[in-house]
PDB file of N, CA and C in Angstrom:
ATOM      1  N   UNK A   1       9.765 -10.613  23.799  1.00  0.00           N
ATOM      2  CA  UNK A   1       9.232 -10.788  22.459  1.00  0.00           C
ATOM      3  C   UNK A   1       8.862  -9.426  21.867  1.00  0.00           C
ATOM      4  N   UNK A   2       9.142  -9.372  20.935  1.00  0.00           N
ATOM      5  CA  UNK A   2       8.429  -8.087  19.895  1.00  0.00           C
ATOM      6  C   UNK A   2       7.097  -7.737  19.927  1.00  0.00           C
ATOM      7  N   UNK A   3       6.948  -6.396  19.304  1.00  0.00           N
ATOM      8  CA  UNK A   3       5.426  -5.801  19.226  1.00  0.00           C
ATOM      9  C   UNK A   3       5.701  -5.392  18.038  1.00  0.00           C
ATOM     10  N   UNK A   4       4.643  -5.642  17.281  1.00  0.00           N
ATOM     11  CA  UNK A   4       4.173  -5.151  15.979  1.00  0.00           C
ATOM     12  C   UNK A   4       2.975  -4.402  15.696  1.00  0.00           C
ATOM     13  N   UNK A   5       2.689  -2.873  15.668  1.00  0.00           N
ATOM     14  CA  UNK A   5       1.397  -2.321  15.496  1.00  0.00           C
ATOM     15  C   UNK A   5       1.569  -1.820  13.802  1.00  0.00           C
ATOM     16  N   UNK A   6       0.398  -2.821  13.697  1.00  0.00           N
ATOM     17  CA  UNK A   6      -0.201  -2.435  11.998  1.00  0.00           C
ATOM     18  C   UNK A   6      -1.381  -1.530  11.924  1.00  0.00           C
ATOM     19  N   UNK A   7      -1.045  -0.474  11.236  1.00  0.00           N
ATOM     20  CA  UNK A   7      -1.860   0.689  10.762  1.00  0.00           C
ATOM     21  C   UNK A   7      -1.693   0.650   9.446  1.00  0.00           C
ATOM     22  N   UNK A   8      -3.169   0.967   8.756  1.00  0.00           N
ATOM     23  CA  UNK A   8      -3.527   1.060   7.567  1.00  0.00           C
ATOM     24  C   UNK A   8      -4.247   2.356   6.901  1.00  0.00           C
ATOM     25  N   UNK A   9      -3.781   2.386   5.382  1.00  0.00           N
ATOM     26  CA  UNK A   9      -4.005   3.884   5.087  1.00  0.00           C
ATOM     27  C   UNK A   9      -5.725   3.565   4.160  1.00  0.00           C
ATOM     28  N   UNK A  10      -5.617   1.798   4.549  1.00  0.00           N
ATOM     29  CA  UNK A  10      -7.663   2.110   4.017  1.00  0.00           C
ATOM     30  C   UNK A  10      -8.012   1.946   5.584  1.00  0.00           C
ATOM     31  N   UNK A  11      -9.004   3.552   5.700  1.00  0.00           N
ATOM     32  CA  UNK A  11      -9.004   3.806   7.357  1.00  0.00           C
ATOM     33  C   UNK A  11     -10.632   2.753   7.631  1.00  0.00           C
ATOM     34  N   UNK A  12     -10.883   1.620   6.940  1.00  0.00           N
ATOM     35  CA  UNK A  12     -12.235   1.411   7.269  1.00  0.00           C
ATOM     36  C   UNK A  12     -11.372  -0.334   7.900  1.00  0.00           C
ATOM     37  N   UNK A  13     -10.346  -0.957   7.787  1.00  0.00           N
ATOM     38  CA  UNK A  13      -9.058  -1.574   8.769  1.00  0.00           C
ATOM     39  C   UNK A  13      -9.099  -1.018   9.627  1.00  0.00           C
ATOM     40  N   UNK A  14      -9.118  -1.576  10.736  1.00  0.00           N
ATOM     41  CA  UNK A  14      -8.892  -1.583  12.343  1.00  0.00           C
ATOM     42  C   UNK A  14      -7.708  -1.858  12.604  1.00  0.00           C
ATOM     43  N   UNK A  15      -6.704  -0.822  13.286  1.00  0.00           N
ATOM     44  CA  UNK A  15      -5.127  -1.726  13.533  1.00  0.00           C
ATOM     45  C   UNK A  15      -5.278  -2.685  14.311  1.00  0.00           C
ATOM     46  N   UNK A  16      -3.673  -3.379  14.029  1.00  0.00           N
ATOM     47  CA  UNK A  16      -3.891  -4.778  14.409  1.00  0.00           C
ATOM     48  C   UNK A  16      -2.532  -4.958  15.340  1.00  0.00           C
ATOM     49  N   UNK A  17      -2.191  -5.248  16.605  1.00  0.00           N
ATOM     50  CA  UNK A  17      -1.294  -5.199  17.600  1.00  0.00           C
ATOM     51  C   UNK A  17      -0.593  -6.696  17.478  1.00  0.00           C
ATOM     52  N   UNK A  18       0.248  -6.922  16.959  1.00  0.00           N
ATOM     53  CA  UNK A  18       1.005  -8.359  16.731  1.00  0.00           C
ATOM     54  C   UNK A  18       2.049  -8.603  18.082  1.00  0.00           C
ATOM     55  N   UNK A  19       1.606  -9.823  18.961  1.00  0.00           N
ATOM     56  CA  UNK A  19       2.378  -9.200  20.244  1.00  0.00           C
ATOM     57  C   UNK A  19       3.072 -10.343  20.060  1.00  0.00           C
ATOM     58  N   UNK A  20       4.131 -11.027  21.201  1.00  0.00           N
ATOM     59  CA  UNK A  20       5.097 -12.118  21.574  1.00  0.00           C
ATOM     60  C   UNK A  20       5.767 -12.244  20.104  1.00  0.00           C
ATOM     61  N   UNK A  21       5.839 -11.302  19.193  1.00  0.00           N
ATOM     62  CA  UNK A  21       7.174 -11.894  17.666  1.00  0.00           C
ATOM     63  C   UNK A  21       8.159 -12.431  17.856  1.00  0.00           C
ATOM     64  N   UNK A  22       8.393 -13.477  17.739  1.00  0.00           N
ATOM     65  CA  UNK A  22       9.663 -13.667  17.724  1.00  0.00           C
ATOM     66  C   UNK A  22      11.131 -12.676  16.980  1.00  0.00           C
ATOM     67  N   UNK A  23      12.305 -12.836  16.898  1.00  0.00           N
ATOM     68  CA  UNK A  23      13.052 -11.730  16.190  1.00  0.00           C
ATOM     69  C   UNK A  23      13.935 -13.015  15.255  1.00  0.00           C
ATOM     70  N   UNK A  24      14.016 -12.376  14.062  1.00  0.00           N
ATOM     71  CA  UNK A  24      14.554 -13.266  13.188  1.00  0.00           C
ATOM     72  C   UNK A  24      13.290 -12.857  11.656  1.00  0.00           C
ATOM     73  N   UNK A  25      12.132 -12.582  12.277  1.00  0.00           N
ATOM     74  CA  UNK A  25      11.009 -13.072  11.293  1.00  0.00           C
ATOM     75  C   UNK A  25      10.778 -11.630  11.101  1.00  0.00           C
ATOM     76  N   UNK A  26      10.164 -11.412   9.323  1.00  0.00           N
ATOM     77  CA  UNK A  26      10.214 -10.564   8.945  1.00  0.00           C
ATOM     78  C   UNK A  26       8.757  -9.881   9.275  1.00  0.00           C
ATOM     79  N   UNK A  27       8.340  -8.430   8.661  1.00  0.00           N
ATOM     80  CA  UNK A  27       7.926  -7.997   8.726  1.00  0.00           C
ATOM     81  C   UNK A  27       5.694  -9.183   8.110  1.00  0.00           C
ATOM     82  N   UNK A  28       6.863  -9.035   6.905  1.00  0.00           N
ATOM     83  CA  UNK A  28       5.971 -10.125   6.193  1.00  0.00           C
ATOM     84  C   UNK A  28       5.698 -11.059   6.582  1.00  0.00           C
ATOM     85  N   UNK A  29       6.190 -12.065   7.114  1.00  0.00           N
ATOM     86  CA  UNK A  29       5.902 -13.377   7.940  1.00  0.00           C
ATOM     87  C   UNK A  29       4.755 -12.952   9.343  1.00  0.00           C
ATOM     88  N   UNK A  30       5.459 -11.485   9.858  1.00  0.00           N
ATOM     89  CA  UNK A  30       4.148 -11.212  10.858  1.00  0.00           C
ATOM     90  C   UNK A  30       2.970 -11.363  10.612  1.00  0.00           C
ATOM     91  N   UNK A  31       2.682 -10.887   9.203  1.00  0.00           N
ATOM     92  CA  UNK A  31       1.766 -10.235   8.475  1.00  0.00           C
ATOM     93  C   UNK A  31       0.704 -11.494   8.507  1.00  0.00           C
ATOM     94  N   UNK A  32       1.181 -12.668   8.206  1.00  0.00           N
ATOM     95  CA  UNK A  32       0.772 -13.744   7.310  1.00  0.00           C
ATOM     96  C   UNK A  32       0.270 -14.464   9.231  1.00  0.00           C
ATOM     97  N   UNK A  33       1.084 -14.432  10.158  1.00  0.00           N
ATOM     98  CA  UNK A  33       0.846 -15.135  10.975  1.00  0.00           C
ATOM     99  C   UNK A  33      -0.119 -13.934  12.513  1.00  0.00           C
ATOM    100  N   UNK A  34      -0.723 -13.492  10.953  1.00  0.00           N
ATOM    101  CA  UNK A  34      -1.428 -12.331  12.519  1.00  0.00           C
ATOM    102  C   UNK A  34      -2.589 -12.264  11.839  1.00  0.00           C
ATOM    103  N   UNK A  35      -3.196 -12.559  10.315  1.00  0.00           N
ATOM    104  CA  UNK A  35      -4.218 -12.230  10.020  1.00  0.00           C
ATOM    105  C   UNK A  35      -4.269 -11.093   9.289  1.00  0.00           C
ATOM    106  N   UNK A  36      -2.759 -10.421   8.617  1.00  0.00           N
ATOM    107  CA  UNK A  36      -2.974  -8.882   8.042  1.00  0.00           C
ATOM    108  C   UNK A  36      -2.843  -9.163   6.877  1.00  0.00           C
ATOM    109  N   UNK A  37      -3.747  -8.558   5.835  1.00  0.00           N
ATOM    110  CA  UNK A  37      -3.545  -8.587   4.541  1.00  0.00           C
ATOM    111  C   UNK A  37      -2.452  -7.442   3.975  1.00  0.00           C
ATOM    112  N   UNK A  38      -1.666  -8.376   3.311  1.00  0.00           N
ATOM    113  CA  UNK A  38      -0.099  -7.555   2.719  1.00  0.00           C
ATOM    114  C   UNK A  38       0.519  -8.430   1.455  1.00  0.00           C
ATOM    115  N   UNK A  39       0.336  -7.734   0.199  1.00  0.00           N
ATOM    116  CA  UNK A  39       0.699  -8.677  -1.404  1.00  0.00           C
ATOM    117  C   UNK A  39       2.033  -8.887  -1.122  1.00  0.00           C
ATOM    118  N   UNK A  40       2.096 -10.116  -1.715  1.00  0.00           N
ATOM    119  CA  UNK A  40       3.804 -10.247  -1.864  1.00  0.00           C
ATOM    120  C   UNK A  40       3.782 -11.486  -3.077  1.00  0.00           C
ATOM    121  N   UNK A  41       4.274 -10.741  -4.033  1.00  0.00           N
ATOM    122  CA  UNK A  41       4.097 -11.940  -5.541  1.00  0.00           C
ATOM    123  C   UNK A  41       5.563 -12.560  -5.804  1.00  0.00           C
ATOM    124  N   UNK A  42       6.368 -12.078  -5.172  1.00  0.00           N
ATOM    125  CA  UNK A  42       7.323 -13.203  -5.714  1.00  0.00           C
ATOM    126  C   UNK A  42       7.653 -14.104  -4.562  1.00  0.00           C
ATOM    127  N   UNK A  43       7.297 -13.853  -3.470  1.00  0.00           N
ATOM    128  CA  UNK A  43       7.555 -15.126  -2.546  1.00  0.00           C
ATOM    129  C   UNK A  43       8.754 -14.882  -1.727  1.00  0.00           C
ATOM    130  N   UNK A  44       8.782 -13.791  -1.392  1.00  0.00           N
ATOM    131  CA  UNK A  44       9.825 -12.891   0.041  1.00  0.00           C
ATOM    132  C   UNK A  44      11.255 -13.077  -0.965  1.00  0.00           C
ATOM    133  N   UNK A  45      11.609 -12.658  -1.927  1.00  0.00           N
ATOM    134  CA  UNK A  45      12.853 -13.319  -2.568  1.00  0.00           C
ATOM    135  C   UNK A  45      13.247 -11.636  -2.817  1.00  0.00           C
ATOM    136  N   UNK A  46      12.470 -10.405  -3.044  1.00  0.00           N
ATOM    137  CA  UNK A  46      13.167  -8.701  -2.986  1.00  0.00           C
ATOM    138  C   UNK A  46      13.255  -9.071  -4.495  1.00  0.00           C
ATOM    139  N   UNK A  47      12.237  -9.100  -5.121  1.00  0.00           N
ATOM    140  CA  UNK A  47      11.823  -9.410  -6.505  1.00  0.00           C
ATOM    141  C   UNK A  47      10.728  -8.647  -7.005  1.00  0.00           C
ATOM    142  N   UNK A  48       9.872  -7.563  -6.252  1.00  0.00           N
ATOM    143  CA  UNK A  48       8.782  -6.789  -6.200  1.00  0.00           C
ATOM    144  C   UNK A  48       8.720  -5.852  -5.491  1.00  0.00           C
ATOM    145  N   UNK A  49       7.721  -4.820  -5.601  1.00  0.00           N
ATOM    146  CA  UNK A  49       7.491  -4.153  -4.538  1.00  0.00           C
ATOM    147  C   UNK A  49       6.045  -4.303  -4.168  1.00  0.00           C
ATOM    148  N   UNK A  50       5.398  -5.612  -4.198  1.00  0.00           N
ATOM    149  CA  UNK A  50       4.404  -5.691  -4.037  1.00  0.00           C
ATOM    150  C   UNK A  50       3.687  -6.131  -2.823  1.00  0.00           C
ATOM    151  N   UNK A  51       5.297  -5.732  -1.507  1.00  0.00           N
ATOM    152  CA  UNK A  51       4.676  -5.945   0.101  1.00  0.00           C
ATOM    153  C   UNK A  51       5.300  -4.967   0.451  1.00  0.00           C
ATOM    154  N   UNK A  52       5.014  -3.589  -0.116  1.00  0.00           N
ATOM    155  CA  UNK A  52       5.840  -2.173   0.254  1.00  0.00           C
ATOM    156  C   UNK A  52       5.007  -2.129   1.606  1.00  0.00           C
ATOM    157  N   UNK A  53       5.696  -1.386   2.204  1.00  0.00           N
ATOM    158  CA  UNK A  53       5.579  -1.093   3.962  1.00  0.00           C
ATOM    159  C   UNK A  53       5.825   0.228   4.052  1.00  0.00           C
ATOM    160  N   UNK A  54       5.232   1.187   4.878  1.00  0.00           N
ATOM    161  CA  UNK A  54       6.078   2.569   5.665  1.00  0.00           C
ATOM    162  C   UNK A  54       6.271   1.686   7.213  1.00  0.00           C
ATOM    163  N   UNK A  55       7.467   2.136   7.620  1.00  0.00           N
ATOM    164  CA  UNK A  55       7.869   2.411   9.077  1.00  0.00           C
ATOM    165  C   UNK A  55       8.097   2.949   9.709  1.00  0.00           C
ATOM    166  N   UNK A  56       7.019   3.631  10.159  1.00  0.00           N
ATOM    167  CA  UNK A  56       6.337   4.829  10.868  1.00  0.00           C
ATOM    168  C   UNK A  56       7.588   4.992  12.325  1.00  0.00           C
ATOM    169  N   UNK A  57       7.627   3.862  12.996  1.00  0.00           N
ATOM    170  CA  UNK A  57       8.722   4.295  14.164  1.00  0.00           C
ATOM    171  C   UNK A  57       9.218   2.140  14.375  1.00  0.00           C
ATOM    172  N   UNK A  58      10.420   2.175  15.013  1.00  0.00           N
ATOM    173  CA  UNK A  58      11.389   1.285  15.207  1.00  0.00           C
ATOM    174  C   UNK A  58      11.979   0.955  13.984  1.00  0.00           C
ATOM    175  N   UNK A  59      12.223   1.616  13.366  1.00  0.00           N
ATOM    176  CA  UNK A  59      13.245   1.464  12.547  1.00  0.00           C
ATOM    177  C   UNK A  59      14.935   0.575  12.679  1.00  0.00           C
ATOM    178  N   UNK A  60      14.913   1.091  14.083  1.00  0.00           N
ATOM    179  CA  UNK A  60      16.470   0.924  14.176  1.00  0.00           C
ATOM    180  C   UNK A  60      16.468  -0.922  14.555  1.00  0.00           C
ATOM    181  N   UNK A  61      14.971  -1.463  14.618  1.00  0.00           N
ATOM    182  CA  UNK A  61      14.632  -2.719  14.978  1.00  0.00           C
ATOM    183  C   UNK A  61      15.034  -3.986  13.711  1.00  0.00           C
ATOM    184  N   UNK A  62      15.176  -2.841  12.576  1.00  0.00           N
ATOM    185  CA  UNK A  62      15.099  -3.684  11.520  1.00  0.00           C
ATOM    186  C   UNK A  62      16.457  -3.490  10.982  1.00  0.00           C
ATOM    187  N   UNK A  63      16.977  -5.223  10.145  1.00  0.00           N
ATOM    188  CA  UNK A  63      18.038  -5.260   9.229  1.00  0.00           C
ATOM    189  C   UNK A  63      18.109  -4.297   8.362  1.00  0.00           C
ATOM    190  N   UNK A  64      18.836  -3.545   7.995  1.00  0.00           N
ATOM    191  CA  UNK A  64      19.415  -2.318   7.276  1.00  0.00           C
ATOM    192  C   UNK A  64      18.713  -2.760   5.795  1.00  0.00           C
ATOM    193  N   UNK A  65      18.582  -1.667   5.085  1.00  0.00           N
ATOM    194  CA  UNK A  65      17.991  -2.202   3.947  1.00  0.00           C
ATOM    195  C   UNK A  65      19.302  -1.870   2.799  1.00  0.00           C
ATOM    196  N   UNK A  66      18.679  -2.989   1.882  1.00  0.00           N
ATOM    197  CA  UNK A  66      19.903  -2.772   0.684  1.00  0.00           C
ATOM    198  C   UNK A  66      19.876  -2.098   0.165  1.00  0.00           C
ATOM    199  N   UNK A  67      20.897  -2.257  -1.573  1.00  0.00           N
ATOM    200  CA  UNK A  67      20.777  -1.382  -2.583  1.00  0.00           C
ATOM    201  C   UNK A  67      20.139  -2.091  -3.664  1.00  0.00           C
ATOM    202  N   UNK A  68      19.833  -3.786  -2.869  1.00  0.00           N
ATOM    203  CA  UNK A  68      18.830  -4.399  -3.662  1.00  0.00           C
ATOM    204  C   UNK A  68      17.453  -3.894  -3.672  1.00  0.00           C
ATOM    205  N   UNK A  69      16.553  -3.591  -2.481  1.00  0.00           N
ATOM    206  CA  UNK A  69      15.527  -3.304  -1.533  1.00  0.00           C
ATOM    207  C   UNK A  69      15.119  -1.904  -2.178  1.00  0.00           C
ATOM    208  N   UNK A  70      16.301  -1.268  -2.148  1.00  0.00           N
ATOM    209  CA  UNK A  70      16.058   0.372  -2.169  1.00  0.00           C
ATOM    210  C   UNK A  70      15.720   0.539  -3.872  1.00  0.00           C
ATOM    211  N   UNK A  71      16.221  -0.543  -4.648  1.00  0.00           N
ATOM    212  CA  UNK A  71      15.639  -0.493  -6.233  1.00  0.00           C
ATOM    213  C   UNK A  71      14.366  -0.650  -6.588  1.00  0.00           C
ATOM    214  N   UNK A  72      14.086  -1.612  -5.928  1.00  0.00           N
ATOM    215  CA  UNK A  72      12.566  -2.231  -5.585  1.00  0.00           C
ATOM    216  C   UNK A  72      11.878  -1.568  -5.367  1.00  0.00           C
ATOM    217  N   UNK A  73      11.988  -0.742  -3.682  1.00  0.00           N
ATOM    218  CA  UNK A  73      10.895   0.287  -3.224  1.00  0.00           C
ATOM    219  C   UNK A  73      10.687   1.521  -4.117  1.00  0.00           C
ATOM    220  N   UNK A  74      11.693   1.912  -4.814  1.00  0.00           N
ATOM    221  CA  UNK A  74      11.797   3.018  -6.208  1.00  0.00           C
ATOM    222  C   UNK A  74      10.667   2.838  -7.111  1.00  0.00           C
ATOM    223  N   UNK A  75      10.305   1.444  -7.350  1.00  0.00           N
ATOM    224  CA  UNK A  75       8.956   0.746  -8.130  1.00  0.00           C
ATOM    225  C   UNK A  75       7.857   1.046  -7.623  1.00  0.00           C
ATOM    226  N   UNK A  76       7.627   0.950  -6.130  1.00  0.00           N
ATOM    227  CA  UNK A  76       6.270   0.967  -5.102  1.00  0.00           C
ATOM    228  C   UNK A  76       5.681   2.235  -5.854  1.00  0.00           C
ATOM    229  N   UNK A  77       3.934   2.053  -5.403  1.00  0.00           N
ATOM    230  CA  UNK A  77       3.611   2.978  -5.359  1.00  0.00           C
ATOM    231  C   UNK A  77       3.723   3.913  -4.167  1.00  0.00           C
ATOM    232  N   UNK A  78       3.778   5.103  -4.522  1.00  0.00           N
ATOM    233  CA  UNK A  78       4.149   6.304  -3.786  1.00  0.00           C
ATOM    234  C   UNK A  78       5.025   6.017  -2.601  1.00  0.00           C
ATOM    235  N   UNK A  79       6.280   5.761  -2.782  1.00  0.00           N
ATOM    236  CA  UNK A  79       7.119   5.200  -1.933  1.00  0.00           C
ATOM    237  C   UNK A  79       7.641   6.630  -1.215  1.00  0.00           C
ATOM    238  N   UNK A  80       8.336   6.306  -0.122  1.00  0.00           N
ATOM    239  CA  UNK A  80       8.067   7.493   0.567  1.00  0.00           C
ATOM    240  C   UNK A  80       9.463   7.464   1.823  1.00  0.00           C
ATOM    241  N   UNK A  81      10.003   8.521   2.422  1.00  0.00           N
ATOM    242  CA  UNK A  81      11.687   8.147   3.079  1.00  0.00           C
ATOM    243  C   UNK A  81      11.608   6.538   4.015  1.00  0.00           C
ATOM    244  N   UNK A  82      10.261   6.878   4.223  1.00  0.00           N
ATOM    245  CA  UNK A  82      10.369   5.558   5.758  1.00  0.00           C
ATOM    246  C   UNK A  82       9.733   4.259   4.969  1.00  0.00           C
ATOM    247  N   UNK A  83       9.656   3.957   3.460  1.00  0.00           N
ATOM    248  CA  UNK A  83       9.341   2.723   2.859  1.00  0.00           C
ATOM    249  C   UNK A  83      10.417   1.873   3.078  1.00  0.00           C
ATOM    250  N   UNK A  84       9.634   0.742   3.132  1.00  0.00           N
ATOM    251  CA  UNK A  84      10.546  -0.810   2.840  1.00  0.00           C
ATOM    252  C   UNK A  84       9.693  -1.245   2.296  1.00  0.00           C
ATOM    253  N   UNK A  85      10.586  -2.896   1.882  1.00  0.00           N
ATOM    254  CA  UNK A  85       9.872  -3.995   1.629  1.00  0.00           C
ATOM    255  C   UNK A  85       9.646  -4.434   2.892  1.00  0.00           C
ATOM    256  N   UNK A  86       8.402  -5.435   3.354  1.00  0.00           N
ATOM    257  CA  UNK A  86       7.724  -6.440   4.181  1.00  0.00           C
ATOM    258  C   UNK A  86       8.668  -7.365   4.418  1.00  0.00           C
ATOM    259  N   UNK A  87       9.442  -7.950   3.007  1.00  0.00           N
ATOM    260  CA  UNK A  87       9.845  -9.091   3.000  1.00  0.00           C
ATOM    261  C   UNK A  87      11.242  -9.192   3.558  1.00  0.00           C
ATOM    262  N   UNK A  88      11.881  -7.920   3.632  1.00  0.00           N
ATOM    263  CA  UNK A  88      13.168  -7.361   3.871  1.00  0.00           C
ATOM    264  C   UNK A  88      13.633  -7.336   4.979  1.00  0.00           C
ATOM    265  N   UNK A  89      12.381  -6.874   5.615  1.00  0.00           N
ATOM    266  CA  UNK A  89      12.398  -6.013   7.176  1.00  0.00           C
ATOM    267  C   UNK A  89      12.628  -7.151   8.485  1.00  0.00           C
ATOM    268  N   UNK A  90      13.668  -7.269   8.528  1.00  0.00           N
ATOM    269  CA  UNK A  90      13.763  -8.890   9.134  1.00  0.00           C
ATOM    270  C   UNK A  90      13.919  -7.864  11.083  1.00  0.00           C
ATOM    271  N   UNK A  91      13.248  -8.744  11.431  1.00  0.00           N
ATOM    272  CA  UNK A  91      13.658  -8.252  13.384  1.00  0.00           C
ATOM    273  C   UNK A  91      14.417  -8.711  13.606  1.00  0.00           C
ATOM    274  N   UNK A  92      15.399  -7.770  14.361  1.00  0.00           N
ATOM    275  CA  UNK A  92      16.486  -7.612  14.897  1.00  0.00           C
ATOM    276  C   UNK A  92      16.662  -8.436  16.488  1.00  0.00           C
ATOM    277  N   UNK A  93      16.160  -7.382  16.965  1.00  0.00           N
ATOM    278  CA  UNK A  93      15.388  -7.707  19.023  1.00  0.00           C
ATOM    279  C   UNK A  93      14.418  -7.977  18.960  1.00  0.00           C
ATOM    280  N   UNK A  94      14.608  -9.173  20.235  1.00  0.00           N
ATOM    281  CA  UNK A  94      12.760  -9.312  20.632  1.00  0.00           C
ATOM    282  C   UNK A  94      12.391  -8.839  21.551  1.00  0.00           C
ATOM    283  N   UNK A  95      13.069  -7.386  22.027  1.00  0.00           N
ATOM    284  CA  UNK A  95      12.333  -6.110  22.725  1.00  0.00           C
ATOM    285  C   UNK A  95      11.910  -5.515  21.909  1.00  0.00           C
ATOM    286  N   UNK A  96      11.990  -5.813  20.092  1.00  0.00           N
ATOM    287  CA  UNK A  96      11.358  -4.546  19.339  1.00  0.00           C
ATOM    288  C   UNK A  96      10.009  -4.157  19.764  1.00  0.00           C
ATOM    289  N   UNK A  97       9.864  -2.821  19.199  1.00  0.00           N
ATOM    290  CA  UNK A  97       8.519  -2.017  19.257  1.00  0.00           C
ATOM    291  C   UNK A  97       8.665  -1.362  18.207  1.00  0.00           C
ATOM    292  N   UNK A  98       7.691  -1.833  16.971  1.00  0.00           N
ATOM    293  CA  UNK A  98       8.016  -1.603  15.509  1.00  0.00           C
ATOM    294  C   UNK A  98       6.407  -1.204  15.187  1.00  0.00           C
ATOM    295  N   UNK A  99       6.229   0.339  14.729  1.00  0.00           N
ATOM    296  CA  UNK A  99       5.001   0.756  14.366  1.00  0.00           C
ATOM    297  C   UNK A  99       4.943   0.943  12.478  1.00  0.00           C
ATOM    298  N   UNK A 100       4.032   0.559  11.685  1.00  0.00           N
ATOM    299  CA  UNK A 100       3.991   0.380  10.336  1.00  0.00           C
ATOM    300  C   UNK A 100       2.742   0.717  10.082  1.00  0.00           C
ATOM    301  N   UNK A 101       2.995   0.775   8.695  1.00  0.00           N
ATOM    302  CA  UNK A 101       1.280   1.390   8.045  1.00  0.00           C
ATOM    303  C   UNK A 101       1.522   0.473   6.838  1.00  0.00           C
ATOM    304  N   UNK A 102       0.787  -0.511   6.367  1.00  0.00           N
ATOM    305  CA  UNK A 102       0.105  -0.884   4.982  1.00  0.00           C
ATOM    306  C   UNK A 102      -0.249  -0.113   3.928  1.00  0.00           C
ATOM    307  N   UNK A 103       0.357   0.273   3.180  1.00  0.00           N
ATOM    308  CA  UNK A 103      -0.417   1.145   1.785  1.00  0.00           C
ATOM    309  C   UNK A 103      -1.975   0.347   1.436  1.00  0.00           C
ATOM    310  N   UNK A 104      -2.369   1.418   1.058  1.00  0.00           N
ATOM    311  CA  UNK A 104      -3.833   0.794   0.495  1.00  0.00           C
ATOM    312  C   UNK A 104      -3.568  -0.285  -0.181  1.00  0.00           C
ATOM    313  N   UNK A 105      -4.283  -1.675  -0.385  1.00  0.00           N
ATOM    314  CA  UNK A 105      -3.936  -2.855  -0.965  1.00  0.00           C
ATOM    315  C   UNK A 105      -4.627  -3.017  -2.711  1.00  0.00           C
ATOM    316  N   UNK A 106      -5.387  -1.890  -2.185  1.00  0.00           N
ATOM    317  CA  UNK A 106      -6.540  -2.322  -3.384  1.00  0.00           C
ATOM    318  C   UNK A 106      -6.369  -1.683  -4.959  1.00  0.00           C
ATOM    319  N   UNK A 107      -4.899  -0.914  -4.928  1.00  0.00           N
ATOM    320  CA  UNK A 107      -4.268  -0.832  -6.395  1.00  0.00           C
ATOM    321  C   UNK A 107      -3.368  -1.834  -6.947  1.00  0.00           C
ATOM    322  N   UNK A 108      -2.773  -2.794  -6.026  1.00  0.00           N
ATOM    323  CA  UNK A 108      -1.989  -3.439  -6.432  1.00  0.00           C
ATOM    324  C   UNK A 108      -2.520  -4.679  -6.492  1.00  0.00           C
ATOM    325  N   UNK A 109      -2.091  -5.056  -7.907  1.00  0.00           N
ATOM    326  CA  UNK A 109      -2.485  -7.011  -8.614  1.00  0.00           C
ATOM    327  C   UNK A 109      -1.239  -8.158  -8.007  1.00  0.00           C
ATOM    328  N   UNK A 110      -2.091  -8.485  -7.041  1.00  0.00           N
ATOM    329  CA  UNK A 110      -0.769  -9.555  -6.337  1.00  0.00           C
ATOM    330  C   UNK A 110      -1.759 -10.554  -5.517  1.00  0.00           C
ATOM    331  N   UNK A 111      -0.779 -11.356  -5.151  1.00  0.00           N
ATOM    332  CA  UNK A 111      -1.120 -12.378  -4.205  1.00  0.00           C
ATOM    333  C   UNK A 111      -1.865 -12.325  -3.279  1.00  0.00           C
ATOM    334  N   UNK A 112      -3.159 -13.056  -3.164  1.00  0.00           N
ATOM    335  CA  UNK A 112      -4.066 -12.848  -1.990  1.00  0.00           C
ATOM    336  C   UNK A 112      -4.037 -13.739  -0.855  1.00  0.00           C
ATOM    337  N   UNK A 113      -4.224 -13.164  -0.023  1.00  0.00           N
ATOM    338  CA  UNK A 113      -4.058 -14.425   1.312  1.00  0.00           C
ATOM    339  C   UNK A 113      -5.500 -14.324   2.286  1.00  0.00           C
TER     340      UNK A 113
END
């Protein structure tokens, strides 16, 4: 099964170690089934950039991103080489070992969970 370590850039969040993932399920779906707060306003459809992600390391864990994805993250704030979308980032293996950081949540008007 996969590992998911969530790191956050509001440093007063404690990371959060998402263990046994299944692979198939996105970044975002972790998110939702681990307790991590991460906006996503249109409903995983690559309609926003309002569950922007960095992926700090396992990259190569995740479905390739588009030229849909890559329009989107262009929107994020301060998007950056190792951004995705949440909703995008689908697992590959369930040997992944996929390290991420959350952008601060608290500029963006979106969906609360």
């Amino acid at each position: 099964m996969a590992t998911v370590k969530f790191n956050f850039e509001d440093k007063s969040i404690e990371p959060v170690l998402a263990e046994n993932v299944e692979s198939g399920y996105s970044i975002l779906e972790v998110t939702e089934d681990h307790g991590v707060h991460l906006n996503h306003n249109c409903g995983e459809v690559c309609a926003c950039s309002t569950c922007h992600i960095y992926v700090e390391s396992g990259g190569e864990f995740l479905e390739e991103i588009s030229d849909k994805e890559e329009d989107f993250i262009d929107r994020a704030i301060n998007p950056r080489i190792e951004s995705r979308l949440g909703c995008q980032s689908i697992i590959l293996k369930d040997d992944a070992v996929i390290e991420v950081t959350i952008p601060d949540q608290k500029e963006i008007i979106g969906h609360e969970h």
